[in-house]
PDB file of N, CA and C in Angstrom:
ATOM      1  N   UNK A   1      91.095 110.970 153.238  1.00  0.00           N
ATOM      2  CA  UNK A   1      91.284 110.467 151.884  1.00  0.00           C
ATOM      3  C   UNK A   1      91.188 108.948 151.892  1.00  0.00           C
ATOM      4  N   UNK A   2      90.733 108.508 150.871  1.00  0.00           N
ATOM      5  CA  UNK A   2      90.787 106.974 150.456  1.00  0.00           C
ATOM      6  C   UNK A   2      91.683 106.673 149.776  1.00  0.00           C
ATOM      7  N   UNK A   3      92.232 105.582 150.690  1.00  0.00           N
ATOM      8  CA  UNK A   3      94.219 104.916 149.745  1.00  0.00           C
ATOM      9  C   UNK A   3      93.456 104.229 149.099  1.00  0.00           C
ATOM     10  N   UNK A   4      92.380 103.230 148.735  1.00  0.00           N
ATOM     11  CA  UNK A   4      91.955 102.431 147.797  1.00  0.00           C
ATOM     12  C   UNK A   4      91.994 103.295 146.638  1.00  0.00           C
ATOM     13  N   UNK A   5      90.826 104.119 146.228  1.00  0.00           N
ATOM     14  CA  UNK A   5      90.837 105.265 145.358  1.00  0.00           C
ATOM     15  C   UNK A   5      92.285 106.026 144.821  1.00  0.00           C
ATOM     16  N   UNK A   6      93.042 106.372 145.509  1.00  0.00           N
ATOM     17  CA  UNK A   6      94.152 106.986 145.527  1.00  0.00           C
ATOM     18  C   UNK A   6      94.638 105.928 144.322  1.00  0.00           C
ATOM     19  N   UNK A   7      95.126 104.211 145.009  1.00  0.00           N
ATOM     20  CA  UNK A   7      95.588 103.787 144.157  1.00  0.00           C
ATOM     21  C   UNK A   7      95.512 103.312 142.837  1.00  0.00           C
ATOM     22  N   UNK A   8      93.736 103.480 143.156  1.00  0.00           N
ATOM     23  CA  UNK A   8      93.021 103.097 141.537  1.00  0.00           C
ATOM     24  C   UNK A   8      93.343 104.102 140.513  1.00  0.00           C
ATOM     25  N   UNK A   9      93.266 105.104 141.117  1.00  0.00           N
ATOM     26  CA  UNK A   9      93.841 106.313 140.192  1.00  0.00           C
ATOM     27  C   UNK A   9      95.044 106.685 139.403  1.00  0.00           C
ATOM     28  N   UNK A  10      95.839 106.280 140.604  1.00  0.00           N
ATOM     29  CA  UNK A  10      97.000 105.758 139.929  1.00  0.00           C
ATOM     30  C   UNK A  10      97.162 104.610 139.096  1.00  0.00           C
ATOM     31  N   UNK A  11      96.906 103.689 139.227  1.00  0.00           N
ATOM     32  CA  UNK A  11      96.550 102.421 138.090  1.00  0.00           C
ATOM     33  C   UNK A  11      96.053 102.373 136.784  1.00  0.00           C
ATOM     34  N   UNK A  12      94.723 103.209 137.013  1.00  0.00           N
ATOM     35  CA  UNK A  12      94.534 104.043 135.827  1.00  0.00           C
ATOM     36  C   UNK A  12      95.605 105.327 134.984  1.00  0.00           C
ATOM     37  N   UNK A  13      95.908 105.697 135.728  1.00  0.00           N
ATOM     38  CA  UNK A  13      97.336 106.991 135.126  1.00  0.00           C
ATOM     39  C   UNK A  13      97.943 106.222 133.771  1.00  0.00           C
ATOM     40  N   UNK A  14      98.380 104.852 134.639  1.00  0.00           N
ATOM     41  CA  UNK A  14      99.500 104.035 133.321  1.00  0.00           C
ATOM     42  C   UNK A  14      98.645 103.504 133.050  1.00  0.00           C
ATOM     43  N   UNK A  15      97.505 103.151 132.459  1.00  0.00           N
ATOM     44  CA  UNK A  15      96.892 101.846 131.904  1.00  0.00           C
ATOM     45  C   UNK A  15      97.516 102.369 130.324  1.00  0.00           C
ATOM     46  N   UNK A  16      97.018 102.971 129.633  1.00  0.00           N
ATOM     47  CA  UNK A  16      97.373 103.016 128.370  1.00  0.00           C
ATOM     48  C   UNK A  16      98.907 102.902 127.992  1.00  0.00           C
ATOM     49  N   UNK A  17      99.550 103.317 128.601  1.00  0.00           N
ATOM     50  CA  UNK A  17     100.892 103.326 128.625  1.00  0.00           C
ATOM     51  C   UNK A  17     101.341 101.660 128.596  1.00  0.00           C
ATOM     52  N   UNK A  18     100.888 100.800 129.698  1.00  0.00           N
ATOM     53  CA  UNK A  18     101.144  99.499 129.410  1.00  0.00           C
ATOM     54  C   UNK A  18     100.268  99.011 128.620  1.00  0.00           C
ATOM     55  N   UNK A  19      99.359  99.425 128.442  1.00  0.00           N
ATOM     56  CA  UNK A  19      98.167  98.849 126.904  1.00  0.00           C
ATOM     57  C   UNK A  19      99.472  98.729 125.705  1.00  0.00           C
ATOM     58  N   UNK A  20      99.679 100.066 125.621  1.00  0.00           N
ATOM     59  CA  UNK A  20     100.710 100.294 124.205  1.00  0.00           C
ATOM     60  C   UNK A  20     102.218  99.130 124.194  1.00  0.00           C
ATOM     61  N   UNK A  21     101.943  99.310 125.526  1.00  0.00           N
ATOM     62  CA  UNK A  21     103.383  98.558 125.582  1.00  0.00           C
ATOM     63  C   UNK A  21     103.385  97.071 125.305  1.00  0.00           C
ATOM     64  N   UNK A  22     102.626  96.294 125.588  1.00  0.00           N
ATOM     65  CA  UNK A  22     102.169  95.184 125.618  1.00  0.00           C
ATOM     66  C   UNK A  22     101.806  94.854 123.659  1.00  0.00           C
ATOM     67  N   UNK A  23     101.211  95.739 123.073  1.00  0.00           N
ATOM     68  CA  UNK A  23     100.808  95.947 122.037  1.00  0.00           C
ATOM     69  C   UNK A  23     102.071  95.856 121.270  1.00  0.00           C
ATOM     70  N   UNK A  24     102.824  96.577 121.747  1.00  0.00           N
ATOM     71  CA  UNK A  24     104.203  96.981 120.503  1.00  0.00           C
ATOM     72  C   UNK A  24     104.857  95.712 120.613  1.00  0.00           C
ATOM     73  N   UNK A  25     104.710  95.106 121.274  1.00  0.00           N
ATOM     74  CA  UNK A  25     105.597  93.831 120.646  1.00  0.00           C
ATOM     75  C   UNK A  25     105.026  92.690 120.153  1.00  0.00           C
ATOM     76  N   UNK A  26     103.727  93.212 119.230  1.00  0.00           N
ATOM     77  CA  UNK A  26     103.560  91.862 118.658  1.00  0.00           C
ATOM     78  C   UNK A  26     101.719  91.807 118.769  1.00  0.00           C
ATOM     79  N   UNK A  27     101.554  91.267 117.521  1.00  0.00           N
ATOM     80  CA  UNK A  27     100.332  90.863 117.923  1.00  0.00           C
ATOM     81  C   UNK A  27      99.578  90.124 118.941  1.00  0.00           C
ATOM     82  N   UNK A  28      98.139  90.772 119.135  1.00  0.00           N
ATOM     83  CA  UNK A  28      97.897  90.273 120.828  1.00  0.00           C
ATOM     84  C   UNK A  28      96.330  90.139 120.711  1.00  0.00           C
ATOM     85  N   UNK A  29      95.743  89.126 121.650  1.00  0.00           N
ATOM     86  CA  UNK A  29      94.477  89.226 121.763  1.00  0.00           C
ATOM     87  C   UNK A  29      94.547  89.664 122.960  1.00  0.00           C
ATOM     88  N   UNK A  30      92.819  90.067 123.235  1.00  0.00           N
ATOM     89  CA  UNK A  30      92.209  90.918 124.245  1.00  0.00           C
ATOM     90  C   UNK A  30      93.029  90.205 125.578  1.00  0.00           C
ATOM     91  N   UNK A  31      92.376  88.473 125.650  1.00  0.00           N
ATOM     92  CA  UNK A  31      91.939  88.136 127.133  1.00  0.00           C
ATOM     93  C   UNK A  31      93.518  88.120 127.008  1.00  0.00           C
ATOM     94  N   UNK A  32      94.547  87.619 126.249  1.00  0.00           N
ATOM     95  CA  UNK A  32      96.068  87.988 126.457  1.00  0.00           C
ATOM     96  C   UNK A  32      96.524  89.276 127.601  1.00  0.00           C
ATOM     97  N   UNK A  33      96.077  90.030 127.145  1.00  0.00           N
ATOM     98  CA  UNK A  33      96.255  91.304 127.800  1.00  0.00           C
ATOM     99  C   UNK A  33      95.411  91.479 128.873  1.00  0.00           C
ATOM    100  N   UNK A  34      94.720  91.005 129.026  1.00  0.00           N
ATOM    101  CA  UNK A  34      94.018  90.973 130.251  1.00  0.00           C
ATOM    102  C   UNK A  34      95.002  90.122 131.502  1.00  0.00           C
ATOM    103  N   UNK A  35      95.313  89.052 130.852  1.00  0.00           N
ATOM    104  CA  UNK A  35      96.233  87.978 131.565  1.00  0.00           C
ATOM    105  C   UNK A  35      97.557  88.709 132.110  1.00  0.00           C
ATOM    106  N   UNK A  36      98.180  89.662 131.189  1.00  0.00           N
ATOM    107  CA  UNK A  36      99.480  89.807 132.009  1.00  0.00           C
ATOM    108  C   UNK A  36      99.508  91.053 132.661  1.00  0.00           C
ATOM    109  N   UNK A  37      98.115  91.889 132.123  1.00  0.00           N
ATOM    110  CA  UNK A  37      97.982  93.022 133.131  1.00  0.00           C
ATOM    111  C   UNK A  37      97.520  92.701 134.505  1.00  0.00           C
ATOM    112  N   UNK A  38      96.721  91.282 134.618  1.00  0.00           N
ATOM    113  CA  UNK A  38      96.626  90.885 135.973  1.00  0.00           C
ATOM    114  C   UNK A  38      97.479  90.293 136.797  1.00  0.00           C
ATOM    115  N   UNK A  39      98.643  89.439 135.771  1.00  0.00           N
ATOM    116  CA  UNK A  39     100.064  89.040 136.256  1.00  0.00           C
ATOM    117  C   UNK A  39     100.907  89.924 137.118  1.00  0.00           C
ATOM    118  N   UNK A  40     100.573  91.099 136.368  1.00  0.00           N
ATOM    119  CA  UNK A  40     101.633  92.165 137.223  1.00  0.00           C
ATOM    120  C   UNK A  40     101.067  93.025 137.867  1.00  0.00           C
ATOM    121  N   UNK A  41      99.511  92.667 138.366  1.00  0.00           N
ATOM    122  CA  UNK A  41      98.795  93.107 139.308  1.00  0.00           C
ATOM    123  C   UNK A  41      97.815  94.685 139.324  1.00  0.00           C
ATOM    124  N   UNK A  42      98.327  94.780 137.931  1.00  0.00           N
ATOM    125  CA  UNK A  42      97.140  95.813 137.651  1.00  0.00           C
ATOM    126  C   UNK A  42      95.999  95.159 136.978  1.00  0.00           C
ATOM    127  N   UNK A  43      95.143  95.496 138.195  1.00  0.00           N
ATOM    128  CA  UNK A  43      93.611  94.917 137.695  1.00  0.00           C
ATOM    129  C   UNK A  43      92.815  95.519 137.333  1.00  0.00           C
ATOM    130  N   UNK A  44      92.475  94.867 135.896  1.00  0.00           N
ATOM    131  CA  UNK A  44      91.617  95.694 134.651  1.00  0.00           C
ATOM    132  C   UNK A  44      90.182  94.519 134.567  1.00  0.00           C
ATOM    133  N   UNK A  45      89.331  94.653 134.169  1.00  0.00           N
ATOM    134  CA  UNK A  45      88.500  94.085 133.824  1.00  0.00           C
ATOM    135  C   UNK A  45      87.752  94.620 132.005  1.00  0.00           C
ATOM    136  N   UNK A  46      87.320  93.394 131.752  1.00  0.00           N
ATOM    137  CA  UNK A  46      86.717  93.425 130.024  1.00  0.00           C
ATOM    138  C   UNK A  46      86.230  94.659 129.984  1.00  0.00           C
ATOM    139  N   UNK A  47      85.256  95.284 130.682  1.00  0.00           N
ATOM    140  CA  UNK A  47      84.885  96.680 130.439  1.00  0.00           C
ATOM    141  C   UNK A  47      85.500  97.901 130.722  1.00  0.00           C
ATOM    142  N   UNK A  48      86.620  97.691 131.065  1.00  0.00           N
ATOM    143  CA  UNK A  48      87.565  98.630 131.184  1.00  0.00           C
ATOM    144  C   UNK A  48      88.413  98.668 129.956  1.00  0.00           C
ATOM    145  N   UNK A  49      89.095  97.765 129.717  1.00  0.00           N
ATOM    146  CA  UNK A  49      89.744  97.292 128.215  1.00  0.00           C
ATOM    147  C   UNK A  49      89.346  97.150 127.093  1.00  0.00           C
ATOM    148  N   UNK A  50      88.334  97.169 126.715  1.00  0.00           N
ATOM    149  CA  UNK A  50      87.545  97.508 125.991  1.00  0.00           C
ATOM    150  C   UNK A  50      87.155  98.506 125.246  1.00  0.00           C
ATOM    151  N   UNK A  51      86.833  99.347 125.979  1.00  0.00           N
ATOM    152  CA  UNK A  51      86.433 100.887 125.399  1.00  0.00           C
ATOM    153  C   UNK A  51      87.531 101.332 125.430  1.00  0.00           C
ATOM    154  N   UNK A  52      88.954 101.191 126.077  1.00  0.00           N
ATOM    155  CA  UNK A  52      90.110 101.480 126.146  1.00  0.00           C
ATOM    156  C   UNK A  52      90.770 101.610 124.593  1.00  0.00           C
ATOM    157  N   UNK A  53      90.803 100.363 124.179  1.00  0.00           N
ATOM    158  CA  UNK A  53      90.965  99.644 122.960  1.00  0.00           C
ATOM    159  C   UNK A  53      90.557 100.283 121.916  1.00  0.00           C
ATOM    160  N   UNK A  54      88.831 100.528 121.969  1.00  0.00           N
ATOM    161  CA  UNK A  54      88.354 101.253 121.016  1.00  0.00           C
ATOM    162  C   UNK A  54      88.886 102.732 120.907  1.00  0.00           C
ATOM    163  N   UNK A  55      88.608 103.478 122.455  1.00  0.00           N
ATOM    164  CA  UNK A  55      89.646 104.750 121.738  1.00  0.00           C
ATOM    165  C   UNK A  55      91.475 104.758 120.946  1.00  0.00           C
ATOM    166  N   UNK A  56      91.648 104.015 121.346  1.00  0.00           N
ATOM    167  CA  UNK A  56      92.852 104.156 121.077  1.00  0.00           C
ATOM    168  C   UNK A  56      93.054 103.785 119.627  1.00  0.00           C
ATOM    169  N   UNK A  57      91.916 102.850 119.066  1.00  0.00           N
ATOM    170  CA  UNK A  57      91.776 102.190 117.698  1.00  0.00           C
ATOM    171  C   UNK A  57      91.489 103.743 117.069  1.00  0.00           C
ATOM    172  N   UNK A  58      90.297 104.366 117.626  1.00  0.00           N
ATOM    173  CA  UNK A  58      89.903 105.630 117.107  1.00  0.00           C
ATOM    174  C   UNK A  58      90.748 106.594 116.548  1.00  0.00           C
ATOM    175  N   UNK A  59      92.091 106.672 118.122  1.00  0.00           N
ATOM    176  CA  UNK A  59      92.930 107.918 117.548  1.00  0.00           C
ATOM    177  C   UNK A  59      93.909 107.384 116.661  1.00  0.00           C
ATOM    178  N   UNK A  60      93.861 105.744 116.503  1.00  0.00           N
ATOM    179  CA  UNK A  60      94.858 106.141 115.260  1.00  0.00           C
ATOM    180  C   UNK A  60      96.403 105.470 115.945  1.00  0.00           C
ATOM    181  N   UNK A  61      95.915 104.990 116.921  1.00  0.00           N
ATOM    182  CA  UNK A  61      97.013 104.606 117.684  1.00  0.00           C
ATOM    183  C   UNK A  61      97.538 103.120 117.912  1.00  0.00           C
ATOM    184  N   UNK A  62      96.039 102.248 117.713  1.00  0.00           N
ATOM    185  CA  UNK A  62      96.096 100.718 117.429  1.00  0.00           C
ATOM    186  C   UNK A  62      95.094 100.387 116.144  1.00  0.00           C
ATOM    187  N   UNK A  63      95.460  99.308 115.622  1.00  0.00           N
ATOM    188  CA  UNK A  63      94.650  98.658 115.143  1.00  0.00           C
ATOM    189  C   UNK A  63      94.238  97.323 114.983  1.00  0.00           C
ATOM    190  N   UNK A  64      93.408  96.477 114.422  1.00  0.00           N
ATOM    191  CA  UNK A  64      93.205  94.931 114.553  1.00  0.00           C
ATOM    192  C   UNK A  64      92.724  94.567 113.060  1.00  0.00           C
ATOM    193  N   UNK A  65      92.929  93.345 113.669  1.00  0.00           N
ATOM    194  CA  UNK A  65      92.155  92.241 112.685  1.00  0.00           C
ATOM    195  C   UNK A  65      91.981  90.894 113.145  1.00  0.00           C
ATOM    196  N   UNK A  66      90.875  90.585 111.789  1.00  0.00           N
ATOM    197  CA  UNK A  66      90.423  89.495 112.597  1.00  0.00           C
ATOM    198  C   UNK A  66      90.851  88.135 112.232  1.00  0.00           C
ATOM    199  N   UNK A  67      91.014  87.208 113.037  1.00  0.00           N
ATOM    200  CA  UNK A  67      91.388  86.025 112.881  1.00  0.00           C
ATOM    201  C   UNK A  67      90.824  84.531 112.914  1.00  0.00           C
ATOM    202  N   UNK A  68      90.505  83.939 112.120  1.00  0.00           N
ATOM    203  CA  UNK A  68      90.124  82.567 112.528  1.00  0.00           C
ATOM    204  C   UNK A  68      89.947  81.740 113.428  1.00  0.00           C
ATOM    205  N   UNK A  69      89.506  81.489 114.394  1.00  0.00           N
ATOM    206  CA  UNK A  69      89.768  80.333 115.798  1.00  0.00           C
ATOM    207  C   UNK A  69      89.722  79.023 115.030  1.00  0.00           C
ATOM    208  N   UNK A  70      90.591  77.941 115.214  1.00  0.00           N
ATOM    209  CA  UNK A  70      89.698  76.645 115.337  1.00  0.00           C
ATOM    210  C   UNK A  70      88.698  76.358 116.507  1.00  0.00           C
ATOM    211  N   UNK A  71      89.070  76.815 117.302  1.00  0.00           N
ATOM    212  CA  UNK A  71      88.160  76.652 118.584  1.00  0.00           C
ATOM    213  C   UNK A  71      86.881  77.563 119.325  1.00  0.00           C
ATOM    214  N   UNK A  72      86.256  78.164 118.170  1.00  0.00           N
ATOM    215  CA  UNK A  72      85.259  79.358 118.314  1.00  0.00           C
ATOM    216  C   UNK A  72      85.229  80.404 117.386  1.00  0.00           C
ATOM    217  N   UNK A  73      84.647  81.199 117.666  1.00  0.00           N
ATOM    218  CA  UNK A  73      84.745  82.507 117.087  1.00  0.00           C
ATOM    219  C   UNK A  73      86.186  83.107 116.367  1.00  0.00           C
ATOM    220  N   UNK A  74      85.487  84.134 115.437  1.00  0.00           N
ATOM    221  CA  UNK A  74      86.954  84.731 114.986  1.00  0.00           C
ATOM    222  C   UNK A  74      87.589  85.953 116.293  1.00  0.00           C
ATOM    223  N   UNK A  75      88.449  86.050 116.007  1.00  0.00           N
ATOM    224  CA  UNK A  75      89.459  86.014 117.241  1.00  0.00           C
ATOM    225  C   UNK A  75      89.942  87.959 116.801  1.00  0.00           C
ATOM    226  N   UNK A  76      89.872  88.981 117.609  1.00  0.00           N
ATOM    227  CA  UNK A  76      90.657  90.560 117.023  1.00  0.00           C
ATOM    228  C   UNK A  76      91.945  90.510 118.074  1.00  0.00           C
ATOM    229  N   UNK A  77      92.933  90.762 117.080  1.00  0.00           N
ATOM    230  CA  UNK A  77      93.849  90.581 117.378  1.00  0.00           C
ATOM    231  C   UNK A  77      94.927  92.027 117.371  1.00  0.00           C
ATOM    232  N   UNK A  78      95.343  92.940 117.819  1.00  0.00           N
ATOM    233  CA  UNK A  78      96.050  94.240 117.885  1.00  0.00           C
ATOM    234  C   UNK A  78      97.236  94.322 118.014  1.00  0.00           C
ATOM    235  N   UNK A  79      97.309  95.468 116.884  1.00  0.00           N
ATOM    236  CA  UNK A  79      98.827  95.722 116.822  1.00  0.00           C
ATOM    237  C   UNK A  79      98.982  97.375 116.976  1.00  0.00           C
ATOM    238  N   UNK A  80     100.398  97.639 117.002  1.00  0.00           N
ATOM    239  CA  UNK A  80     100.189  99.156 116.873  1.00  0.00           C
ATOM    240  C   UNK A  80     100.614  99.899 115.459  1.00  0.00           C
ATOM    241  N   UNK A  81     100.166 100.810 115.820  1.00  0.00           N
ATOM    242  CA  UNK A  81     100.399 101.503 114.424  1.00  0.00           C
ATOM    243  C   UNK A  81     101.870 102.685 114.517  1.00  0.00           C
ATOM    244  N   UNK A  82     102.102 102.735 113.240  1.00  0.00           N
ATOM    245  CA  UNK A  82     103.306 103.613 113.572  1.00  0.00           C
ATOM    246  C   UNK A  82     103.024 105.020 114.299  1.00  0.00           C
ATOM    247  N   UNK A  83     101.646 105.543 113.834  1.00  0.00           N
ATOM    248  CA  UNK A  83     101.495 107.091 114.866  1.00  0.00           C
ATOM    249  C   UNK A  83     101.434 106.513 116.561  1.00  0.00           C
ATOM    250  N   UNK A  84     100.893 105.088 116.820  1.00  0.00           N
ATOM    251  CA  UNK A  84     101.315 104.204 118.323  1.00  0.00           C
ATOM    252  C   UNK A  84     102.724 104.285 118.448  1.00  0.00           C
ATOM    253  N   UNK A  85     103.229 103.784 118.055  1.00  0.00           N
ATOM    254  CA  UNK A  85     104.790 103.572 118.394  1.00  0.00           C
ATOM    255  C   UNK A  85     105.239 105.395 118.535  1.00  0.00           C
ATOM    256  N   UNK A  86     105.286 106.193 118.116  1.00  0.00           N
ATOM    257  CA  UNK A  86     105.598 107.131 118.090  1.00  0.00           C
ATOM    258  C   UNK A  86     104.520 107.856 119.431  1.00  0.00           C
ATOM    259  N   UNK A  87     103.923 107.840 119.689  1.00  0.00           N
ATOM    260  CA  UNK A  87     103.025 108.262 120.702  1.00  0.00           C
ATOM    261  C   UNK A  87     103.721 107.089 122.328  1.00  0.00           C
ATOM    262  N   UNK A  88     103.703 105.821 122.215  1.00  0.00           N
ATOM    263  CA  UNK A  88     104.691 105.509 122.845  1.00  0.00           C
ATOM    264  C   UNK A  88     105.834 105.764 123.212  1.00  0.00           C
ATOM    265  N   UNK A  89     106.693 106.026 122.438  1.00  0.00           N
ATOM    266  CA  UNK A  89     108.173 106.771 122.874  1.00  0.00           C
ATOM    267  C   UNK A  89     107.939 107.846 123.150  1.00  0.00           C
ATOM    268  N   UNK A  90     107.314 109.032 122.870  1.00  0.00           N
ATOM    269  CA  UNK A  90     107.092 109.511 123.358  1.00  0.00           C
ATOM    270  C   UNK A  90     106.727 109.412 125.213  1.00  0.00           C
ATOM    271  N   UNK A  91     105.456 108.535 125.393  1.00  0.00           N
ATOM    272  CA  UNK A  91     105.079 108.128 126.693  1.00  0.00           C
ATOM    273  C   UNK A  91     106.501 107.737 127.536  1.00  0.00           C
ATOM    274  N   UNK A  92     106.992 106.860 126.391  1.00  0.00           N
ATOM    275  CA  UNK A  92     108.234 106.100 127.849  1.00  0.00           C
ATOM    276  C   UNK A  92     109.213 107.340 128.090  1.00  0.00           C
ATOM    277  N   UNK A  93     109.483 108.124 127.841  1.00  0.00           N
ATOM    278  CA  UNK A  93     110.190 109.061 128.056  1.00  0.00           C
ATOM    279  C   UNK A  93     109.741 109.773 128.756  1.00  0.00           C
ATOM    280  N   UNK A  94     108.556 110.648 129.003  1.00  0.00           N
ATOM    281  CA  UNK A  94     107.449 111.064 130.096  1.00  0.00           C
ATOM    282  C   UNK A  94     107.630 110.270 131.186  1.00  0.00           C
ATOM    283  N   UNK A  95     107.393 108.884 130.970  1.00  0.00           N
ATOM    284  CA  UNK A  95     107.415 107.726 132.135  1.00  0.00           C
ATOM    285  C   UNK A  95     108.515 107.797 132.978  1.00  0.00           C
ATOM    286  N   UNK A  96     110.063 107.464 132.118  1.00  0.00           N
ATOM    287  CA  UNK A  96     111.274 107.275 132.186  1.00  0.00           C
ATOM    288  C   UNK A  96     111.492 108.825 133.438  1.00  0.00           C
ATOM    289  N   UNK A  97     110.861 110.191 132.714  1.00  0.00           N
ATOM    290  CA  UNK A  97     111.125 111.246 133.914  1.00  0.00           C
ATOM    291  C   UNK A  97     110.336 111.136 135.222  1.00  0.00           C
ATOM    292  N   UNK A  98     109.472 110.680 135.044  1.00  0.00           N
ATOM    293  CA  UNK A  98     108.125 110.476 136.054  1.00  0.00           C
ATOM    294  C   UNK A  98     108.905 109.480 137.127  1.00  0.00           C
ATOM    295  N   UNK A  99     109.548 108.674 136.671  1.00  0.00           N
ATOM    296  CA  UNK A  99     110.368 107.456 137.587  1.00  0.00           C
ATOM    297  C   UNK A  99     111.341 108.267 138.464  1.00  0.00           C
ATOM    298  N   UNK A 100     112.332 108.780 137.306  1.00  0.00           N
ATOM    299  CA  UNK A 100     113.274 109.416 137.956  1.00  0.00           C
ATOM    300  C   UNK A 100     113.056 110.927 139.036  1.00  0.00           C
ATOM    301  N   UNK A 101     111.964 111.382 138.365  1.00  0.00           N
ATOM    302  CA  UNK A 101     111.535 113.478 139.288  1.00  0.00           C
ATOM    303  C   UNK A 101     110.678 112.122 140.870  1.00  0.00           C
ATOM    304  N   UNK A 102     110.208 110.713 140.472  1.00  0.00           N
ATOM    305  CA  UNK A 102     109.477 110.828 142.078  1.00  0.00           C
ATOM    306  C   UNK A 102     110.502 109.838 142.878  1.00  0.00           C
ATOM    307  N   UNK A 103     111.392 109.177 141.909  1.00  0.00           N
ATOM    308  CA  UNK A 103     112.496 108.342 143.162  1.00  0.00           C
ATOM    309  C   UNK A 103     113.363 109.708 143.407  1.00  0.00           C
ATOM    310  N   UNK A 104     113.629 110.455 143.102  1.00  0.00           N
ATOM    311  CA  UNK A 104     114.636 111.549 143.627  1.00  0.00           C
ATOM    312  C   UNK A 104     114.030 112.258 145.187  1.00  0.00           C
ATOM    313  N   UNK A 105     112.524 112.442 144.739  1.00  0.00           N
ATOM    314  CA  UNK A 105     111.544 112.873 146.000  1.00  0.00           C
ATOM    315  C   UNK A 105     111.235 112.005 147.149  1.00  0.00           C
ATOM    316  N   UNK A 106     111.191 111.152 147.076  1.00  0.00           N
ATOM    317  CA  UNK A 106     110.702 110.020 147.719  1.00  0.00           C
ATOM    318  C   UNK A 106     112.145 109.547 148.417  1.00  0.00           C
ATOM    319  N   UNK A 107     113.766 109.673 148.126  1.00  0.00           N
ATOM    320  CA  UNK A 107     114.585 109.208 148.740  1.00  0.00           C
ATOM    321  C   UNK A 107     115.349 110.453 149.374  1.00  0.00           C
ATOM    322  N   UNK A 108     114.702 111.549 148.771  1.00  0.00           N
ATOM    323  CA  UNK A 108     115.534 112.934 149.478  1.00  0.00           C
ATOM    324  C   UNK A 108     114.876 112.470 151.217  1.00  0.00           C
ATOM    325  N   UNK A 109     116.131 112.647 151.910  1.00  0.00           N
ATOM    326  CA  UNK A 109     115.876 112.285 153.495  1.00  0.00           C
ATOM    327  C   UNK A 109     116.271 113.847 154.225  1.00  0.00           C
ATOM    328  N   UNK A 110     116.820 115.119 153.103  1.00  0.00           N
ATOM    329  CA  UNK A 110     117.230 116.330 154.027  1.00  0.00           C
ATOM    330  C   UNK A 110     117.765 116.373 154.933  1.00  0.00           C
TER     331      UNK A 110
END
């Protein structure tokens, strides 16, 4: 098996989960989110986040608008929507068991 792969996979598992999360508090631009998903070391790139974005705009789960730059282009900026927030709590609670069912496994010593 490949641990590289292994872990990309896993990285991918939560991406949306911290997409949403990042989202729910507030309006956000793209390269924003790009910035603190690389802060905390999950590495995403524009074409990954991207189409990410768009599905999630699709189901109804984020949405944007656009904004003015003084310094360039107009700027899309995302927020979530209430069927997001609700699809989120949902997630963190999934998450919240997912934490707790693999630290229980992982520290059982038998």
């Amino acid at each position: 098996m490949n641990l590289e792969n292994t872990q990309v996979q896993m990285r991918k598992g939560i991406l949306e989960f911290c997409i949403l999360n990042i989202i729910s508090r507030g309006e956000v631009y793209a390269s924003d989110m790009l910035g603190e998903l690389t802060s905390a070391k999950i590495m995403v790139v524009e074409g990954t986040l991207y189409p990410l974005l768009t599905r999630l705009r699709k189901a109804g789960l984020v949405d944007y608008k656009w904004v003015e730059s003084n310094s360039g282009p107009p700027r899309k900026y995302y927020t979530i929507t209430e069927s997001g927030q609700a699809f989120l709590t949902s997630l963190s609670s999934t998450w919240q068991e997912l934490v707790n069912s693999t630290s229980q496994i992982i520290s059982n010593t038998k």
